[in-house]
N, C-alpha and C. Protein backbone atom coordinates (compact mmCIF):
# COMPACT_ATOMS: atom_id res chain seq x y z
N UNK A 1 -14.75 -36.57 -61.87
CA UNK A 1 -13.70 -37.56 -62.01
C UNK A 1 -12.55 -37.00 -62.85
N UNK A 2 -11.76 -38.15 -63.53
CA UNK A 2 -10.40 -37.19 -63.96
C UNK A 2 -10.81 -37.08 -65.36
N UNK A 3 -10.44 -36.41 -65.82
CA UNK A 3 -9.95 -35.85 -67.37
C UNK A 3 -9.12 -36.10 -68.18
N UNK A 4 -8.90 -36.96 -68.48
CA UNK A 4 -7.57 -37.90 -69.10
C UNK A 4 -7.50 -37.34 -70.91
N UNK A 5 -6.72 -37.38 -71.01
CA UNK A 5 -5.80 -36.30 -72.20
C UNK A 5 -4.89 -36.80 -73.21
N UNK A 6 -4.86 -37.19 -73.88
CA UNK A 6 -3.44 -38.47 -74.21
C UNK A 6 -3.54 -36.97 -75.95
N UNK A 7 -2.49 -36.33 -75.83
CA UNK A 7 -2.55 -35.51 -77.33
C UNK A 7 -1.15 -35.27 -77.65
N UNK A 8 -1.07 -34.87 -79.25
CA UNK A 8 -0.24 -34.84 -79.59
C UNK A 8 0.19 -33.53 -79.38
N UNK A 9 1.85 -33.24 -79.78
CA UNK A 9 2.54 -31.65 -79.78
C UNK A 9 1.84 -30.91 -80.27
N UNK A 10 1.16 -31.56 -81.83
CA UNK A 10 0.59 -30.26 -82.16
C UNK A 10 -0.99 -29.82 -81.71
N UNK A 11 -1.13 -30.75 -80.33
CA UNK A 11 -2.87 -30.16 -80.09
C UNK A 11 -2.31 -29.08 -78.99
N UNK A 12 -1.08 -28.97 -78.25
CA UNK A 12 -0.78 -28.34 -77.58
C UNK A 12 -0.51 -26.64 -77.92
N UNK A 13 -0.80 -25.95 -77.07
CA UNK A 13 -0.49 -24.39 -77.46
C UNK A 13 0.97 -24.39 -77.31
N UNK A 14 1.54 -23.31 -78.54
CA UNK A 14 2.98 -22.56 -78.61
C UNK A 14 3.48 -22.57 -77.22
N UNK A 15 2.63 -22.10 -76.15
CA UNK A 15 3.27 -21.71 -74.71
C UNK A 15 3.09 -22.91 -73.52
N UNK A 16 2.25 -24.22 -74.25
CA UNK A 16 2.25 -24.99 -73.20
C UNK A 16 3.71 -25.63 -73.50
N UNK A 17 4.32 -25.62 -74.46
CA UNK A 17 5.40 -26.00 -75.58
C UNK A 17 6.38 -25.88 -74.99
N UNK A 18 6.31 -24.35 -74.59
CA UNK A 18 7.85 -23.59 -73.84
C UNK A 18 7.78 -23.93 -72.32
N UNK A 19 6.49 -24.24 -72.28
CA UNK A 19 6.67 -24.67 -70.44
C UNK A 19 7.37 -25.97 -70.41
N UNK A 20 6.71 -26.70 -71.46
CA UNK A 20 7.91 -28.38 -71.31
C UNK A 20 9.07 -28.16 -71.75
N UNK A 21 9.30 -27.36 -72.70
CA UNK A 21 10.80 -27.05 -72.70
C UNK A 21 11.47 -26.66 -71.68
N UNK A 22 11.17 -25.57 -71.20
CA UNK A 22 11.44 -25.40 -69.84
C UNK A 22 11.82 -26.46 -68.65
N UNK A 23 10.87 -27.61 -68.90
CA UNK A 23 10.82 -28.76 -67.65
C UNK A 23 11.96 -29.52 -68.34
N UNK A 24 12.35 -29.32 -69.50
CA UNK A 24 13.13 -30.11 -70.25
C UNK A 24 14.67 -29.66 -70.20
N UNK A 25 14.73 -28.76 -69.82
CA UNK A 25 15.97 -27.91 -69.81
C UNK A 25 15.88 -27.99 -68.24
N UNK A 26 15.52 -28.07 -67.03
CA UNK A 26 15.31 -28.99 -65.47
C UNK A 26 16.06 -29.71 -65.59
N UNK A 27 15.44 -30.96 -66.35
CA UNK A 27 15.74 -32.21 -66.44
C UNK A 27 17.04 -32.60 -67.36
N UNK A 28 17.69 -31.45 -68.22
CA UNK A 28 19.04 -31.65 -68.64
C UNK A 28 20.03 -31.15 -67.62
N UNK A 29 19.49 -30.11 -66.20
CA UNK A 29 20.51 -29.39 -65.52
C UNK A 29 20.60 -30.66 -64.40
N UNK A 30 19.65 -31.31 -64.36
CA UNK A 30 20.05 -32.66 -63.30
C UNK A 30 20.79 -33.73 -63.74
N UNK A 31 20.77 -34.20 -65.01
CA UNK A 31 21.80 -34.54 -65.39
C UNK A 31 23.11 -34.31 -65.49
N UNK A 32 23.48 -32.97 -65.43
CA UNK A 32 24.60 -32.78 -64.98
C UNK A 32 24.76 -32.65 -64.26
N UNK A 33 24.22 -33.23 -63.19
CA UNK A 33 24.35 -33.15 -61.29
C UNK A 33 24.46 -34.70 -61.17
N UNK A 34 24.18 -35.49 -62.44
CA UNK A 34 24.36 -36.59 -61.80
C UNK A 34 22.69 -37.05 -61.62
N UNK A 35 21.90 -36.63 -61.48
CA UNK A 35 20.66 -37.37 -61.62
C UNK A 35 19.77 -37.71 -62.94
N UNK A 36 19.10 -38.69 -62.37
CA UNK A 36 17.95 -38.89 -63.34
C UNK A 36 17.09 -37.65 -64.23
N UNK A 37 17.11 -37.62 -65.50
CA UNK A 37 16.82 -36.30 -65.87
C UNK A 37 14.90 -35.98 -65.87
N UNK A 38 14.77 -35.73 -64.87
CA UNK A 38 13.24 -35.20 -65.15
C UNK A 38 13.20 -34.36 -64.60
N UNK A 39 12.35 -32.93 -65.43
CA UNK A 39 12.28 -31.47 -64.63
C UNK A 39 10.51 -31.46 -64.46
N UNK A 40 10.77 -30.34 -64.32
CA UNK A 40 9.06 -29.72 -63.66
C UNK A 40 9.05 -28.25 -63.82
N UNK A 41 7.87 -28.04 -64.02
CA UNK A 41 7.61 -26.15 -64.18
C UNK A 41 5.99 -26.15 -63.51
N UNK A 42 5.89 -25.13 -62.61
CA UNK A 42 4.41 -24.65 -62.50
C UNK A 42 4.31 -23.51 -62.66
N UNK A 43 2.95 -23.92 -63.34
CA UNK A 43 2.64 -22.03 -63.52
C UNK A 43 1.30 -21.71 -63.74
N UNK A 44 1.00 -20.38 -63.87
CA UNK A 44 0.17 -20.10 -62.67
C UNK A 44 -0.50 -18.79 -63.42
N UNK A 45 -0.99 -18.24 -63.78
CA UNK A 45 -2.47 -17.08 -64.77
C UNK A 45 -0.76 -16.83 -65.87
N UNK A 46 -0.44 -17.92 -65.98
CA UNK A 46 0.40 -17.70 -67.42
C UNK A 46 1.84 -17.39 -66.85
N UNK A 47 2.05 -17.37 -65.58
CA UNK A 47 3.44 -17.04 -65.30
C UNK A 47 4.14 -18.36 -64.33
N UNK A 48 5.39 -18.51 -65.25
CA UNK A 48 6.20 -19.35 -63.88
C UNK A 48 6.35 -18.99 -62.27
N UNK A 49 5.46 -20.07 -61.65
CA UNK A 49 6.29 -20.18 -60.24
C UNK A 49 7.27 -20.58 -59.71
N UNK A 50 7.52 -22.06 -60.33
CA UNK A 50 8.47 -22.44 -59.48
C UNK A 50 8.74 -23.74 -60.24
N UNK A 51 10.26 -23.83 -60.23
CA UNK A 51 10.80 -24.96 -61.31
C UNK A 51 11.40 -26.17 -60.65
N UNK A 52 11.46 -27.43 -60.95
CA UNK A 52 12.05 -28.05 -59.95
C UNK A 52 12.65 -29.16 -61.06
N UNK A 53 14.00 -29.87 -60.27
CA UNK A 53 14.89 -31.09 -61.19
C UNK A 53 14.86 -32.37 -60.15
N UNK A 54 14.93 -33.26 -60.55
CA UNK A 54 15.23 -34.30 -59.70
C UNK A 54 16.63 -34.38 -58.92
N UNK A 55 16.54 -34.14 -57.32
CA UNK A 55 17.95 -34.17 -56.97
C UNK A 55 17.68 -35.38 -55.64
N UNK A 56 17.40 -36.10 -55.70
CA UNK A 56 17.27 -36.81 -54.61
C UNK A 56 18.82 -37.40 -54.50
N UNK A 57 19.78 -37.34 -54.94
CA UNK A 57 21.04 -37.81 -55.14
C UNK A 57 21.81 -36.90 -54.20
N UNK A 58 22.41 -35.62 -54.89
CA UNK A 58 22.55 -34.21 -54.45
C UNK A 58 21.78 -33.71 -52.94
N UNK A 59 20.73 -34.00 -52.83
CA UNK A 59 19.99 -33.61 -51.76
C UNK A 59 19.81 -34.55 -50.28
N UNK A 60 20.64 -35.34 -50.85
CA UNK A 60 20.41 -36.93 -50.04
C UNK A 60 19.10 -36.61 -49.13
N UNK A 61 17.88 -36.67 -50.55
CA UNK A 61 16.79 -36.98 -49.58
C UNK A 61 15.89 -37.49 -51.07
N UNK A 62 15.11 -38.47 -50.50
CA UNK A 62 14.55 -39.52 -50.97
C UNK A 62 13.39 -39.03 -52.18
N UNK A 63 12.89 -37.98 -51.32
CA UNK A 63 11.45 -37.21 -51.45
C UNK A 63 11.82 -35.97 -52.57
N UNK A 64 13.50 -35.81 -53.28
CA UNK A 64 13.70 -34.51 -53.89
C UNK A 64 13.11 -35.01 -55.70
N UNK A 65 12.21 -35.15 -55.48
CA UNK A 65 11.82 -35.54 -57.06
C UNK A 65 11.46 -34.75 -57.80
N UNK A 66 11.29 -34.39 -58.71
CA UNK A 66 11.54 -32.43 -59.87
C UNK A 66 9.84 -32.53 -59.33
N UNK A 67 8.50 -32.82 -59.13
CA UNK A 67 7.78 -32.76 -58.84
C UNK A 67 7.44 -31.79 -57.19
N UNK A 68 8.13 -33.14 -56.30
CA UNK A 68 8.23 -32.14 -55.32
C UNK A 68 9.00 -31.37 -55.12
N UNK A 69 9.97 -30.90 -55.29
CA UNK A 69 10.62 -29.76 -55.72
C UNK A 69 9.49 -28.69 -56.16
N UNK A 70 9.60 -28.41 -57.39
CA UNK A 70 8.58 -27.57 -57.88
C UNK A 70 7.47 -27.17 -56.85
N UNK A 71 6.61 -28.31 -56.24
CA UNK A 71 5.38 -28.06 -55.51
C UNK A 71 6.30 -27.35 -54.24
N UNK A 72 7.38 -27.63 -53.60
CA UNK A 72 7.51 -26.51 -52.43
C UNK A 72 8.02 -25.84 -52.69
N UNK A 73 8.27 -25.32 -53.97
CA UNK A 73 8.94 -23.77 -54.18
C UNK A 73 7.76 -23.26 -54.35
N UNK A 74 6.37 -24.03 -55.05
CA UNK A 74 5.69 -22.90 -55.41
C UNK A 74 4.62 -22.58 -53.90
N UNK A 75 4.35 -23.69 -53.05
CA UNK A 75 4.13 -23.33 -51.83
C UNK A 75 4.62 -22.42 -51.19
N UNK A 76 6.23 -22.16 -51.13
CA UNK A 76 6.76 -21.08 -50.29
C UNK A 76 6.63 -19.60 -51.43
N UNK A 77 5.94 -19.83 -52.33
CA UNK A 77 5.88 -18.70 -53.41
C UNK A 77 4.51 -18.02 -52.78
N UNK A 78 3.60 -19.27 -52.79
CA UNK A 78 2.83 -18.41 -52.50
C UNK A 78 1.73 -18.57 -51.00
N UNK A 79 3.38 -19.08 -50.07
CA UNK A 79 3.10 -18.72 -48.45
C UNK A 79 1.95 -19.97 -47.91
N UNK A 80 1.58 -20.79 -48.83
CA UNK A 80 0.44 -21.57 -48.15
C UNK A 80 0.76 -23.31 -48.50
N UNK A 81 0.55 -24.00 -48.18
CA UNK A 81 0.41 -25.86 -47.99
C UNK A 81 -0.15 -25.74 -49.16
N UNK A 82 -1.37 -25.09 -49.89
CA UNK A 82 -2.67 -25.80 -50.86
C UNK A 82 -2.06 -24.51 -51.91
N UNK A 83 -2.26 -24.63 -53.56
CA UNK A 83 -1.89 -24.38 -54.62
C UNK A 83 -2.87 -23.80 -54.57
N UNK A 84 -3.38 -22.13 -55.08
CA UNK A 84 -4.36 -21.41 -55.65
C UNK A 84 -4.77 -22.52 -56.58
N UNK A 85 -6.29 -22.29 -57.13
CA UNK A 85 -7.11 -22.73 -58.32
C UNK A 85 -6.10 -22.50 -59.73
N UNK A 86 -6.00 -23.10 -60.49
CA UNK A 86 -5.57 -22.64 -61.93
C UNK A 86 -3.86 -23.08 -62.05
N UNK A 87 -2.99 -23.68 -60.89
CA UNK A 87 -1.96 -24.09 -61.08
C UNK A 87 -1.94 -25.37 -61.93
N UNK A 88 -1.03 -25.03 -62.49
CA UNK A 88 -0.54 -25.95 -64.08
C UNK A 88 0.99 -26.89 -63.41
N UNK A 89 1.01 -28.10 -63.66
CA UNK A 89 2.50 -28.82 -62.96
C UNK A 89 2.44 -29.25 -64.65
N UNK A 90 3.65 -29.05 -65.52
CA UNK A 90 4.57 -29.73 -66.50
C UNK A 90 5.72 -30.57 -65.69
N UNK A 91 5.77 -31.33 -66.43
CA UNK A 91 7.10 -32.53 -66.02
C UNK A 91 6.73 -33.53 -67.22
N UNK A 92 8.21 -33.63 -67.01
CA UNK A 92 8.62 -34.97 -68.41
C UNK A 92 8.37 -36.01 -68.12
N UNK A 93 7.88 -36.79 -66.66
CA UNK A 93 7.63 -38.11 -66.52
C UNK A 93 6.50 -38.58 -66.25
N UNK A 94 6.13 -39.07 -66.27
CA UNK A 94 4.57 -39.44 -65.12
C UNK A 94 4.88 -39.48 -63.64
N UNK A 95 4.27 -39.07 -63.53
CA UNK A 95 4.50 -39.11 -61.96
C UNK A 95 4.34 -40.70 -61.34
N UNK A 96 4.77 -40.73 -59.99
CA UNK A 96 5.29 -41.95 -58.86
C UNK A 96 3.95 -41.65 -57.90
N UNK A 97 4.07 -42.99 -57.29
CA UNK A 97 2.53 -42.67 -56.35
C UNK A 97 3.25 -41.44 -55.11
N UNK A 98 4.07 -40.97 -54.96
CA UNK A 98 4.85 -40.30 -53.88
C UNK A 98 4.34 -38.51 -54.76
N UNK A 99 4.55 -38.74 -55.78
CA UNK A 99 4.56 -37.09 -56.04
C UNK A 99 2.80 -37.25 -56.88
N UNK A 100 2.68 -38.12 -57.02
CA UNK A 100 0.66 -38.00 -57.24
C UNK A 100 0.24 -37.29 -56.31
N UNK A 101 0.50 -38.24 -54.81
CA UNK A 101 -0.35 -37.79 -54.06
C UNK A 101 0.23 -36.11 -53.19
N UNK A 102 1.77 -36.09 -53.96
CA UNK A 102 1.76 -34.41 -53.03
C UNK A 102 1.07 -33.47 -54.09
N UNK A 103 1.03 -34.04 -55.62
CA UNK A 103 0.47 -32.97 -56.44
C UNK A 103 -1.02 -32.91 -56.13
N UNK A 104 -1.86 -34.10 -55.26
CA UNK A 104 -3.58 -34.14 -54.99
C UNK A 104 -3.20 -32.95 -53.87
N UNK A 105 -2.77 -33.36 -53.06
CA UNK A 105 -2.46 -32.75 -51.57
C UNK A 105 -2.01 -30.97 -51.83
N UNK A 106 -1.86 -30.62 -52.81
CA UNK A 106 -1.05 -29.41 -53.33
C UNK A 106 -2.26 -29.07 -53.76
N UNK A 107 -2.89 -29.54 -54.49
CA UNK A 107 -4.36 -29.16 -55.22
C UNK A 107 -4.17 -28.53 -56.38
N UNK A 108 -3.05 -29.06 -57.14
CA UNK A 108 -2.82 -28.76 -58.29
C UNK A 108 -3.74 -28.91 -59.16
N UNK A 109 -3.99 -27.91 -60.37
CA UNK A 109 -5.43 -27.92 -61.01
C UNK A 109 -5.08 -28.71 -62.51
N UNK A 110 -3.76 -28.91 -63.02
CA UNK A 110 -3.79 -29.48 -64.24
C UNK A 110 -2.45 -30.05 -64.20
N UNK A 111 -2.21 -31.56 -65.09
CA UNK A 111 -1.07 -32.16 -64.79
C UNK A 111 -0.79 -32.47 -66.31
N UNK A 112 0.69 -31.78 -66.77
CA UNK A 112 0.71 -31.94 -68.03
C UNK A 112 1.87 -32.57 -68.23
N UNK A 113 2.00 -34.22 -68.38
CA UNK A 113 3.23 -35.14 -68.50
C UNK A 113 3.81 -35.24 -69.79
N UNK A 114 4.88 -35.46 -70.21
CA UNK A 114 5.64 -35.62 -71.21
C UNK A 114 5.37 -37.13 -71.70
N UNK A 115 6.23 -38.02 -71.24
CA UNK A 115 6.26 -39.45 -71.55
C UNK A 115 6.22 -40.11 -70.20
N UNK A 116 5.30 -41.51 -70.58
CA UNK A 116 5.50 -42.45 -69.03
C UNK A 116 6.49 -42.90 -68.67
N UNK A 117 5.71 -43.30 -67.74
CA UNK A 117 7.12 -44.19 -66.72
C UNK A 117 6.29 -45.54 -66.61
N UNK A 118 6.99 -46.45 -67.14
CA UNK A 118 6.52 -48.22 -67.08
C UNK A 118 6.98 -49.12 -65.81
N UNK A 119 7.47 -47.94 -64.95
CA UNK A 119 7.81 -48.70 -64.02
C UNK A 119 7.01 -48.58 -62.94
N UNK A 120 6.89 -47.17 -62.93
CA UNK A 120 6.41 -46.36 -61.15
C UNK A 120 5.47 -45.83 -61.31
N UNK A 121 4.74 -45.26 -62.72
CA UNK A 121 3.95 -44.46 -63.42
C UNK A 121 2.31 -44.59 -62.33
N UNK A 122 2.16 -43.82 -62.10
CA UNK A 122 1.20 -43.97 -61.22
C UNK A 122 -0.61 -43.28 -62.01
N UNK A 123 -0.37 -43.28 -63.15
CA UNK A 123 -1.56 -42.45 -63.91
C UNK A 123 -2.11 -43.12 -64.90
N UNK A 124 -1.21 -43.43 -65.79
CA UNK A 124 -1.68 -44.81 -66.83
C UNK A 124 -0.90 -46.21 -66.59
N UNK A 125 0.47 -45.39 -66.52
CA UNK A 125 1.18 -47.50 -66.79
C UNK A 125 1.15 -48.52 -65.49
N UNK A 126 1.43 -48.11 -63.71
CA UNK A 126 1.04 -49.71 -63.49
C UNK A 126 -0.43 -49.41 -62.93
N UNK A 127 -1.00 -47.87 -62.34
CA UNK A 127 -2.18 -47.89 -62.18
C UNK A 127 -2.60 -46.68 -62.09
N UNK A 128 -3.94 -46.26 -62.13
CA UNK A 128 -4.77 -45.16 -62.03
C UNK A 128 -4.87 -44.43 -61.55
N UNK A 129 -4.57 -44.08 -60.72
CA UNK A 129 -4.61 -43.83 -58.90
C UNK A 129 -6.33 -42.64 -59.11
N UNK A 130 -5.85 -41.91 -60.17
CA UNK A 130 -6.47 -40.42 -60.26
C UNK A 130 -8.20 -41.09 -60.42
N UNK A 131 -8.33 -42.35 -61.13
CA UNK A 131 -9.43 -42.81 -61.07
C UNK A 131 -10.34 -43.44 -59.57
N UNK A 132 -9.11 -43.28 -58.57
CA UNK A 132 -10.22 -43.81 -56.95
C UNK A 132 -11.10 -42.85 -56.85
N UNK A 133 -12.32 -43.34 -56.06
CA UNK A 133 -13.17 -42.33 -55.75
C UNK A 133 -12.86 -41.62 -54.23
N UNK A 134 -11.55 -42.52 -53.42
CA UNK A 134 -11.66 -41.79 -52.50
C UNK A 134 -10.84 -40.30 -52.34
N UNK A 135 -9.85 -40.17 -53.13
CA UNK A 135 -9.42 -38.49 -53.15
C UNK A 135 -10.42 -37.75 -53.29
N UNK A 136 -10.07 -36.78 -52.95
CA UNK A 136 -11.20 -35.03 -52.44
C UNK A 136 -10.75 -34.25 -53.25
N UNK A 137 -9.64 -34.64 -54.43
CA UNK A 137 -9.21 -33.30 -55.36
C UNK A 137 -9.36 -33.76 -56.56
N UNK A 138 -9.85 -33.57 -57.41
CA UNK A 138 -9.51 -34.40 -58.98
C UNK A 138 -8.87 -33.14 -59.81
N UNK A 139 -8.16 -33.84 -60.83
CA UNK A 139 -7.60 -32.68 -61.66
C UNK A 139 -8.09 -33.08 -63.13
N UNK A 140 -7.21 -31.95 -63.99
CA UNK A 140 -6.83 -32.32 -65.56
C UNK A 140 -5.59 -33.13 -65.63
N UNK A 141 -5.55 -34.27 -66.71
CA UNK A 141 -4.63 -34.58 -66.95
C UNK A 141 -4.41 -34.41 -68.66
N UNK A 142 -3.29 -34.35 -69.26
CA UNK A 142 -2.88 -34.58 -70.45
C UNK A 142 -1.50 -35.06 -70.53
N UNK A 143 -1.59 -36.09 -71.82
CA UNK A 143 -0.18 -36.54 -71.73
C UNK A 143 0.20 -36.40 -73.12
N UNK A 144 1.98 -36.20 -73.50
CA UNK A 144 1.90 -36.32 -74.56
C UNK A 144 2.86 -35.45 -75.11
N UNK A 145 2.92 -34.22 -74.12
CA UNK A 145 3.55 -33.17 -75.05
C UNK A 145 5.32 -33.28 -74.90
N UNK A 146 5.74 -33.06 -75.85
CA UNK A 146 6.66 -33.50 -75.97
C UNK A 146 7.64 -34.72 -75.95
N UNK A 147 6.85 -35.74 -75.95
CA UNK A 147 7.22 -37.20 -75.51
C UNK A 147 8.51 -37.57 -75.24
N UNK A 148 8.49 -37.83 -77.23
CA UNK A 148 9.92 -38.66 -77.72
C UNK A 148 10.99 -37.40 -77.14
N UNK A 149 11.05 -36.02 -77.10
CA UNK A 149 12.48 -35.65 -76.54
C UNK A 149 12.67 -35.98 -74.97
N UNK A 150 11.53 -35.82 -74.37
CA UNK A 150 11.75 -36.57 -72.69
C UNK A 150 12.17 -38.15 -72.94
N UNK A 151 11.76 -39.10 -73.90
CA UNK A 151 11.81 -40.07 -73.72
C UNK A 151 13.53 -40.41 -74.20
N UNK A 152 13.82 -39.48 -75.32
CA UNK A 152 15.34 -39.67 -75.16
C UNK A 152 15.93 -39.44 -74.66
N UNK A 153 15.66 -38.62 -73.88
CA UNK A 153 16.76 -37.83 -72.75
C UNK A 153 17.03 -38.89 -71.80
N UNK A 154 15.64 -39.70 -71.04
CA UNK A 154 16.00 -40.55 -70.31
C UNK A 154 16.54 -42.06 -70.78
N UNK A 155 16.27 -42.31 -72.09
CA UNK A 155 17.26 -43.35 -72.74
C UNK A 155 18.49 -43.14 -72.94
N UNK A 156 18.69 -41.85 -73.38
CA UNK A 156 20.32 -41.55 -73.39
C UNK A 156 21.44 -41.82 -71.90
N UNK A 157 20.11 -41.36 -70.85
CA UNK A 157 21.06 -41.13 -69.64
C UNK A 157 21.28 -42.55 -69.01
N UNK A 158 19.98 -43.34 -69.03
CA UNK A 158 20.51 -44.79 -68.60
C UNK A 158 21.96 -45.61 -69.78
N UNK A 159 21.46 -45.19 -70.92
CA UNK A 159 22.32 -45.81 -71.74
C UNK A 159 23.85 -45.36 -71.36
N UNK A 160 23.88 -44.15 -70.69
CA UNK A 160 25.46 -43.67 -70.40
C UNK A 160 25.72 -44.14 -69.59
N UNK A 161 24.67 -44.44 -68.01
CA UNK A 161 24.92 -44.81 -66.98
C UNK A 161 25.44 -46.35 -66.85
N UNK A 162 24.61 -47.13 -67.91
CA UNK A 162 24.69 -48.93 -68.12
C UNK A 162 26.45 -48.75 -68.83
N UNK A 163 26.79 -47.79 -69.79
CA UNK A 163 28.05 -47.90 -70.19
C UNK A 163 29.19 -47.73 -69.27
N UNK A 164 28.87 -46.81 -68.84
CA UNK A 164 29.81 -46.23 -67.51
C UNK A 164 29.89 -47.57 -66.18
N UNK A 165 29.05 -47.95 -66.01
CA UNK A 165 28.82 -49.45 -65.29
C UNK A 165 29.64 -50.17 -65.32
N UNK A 166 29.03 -50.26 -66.99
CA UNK A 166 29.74 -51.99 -67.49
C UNK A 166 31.50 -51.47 -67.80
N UNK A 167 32.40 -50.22 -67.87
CA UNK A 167 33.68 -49.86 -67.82
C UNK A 167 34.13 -50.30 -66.37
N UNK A 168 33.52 -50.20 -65.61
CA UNK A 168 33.83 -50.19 -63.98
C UNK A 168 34.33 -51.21 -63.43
């Protein structure tokens, strides 16, 4: 079954650190594209594959979420539909039931979230998903690392967006 993780920055290693930074610095380059800021990093016997930002805006496609992103760069990285054993997905949000099930379907081996999502959150906040018995893949999860700077990033950006609104 799943492995559920809820830890703080400092239970995290120096380098799981720089991988959310990494997803974190994603998720500031989509903001300046105009999107919602959440990034993604996978990686893989310690090395980055493949990084992804939320562009479903930019991309006019529905499905461009820094999640899937990431998962088909690192598919075309490494030529196949299914993720070798030992792939690591960082991202600042919780994932949506849309990129859960491409990260089951990917066979991603560990899912390391920043801060939830109370809206769409598909892992702890509106439901479990990772707890059905009918998926065929279970992973690691941990949440936690880095929270409060993902969590400001995306308060800052609605807060600009609600200002920018309410000028309009």
């Amino acid at each position: 079954m799943l492995e559920m993780l809820d830890l703080h920055n400092s239970q995290f290693s120096d380098i799981e650190q720089s991988y959310m930074q990494i997803a974190l610095a994603c998720a500031e380059y989509g903001t300046k594209q105009g999107e919602v800021p959440v990034g993604a990093v996978i990686v893989h016997d310690g090395k980055i594959i493949a990084t992804g930002y939320n562009q479903p805006i930019v991309s006019h496609d529905a499905t461009a979420h820094a999640e899937m992103v990431a998962i088909r760069n690192a598919c075309k990285f490494f030529d196949n539909y299914r993720l070798p054993q030992g792939c690591e997905l960082y991202v600042t949000l919780e994932p949506c039931t849309m990129c859960l099930g491409a990260i089951i379907h990917a066979r991603v081996s560990k899912l390391i979230f920043a801060t939830t999502e109370p809206k769409a959150g598909m892992i702890v906040s509106q439901q479990n998903f990772l707890e059905k018995s009918f998926y065929n893949h279970y992973l690691q999860v941990a949440q936690g690392l880095l929270a409060d700077e993902s969590k400001a990033m995306l308060q800052q950006f609605f807060k600009q967006r609600r200002l920018a609104k309410k000028q309009t």
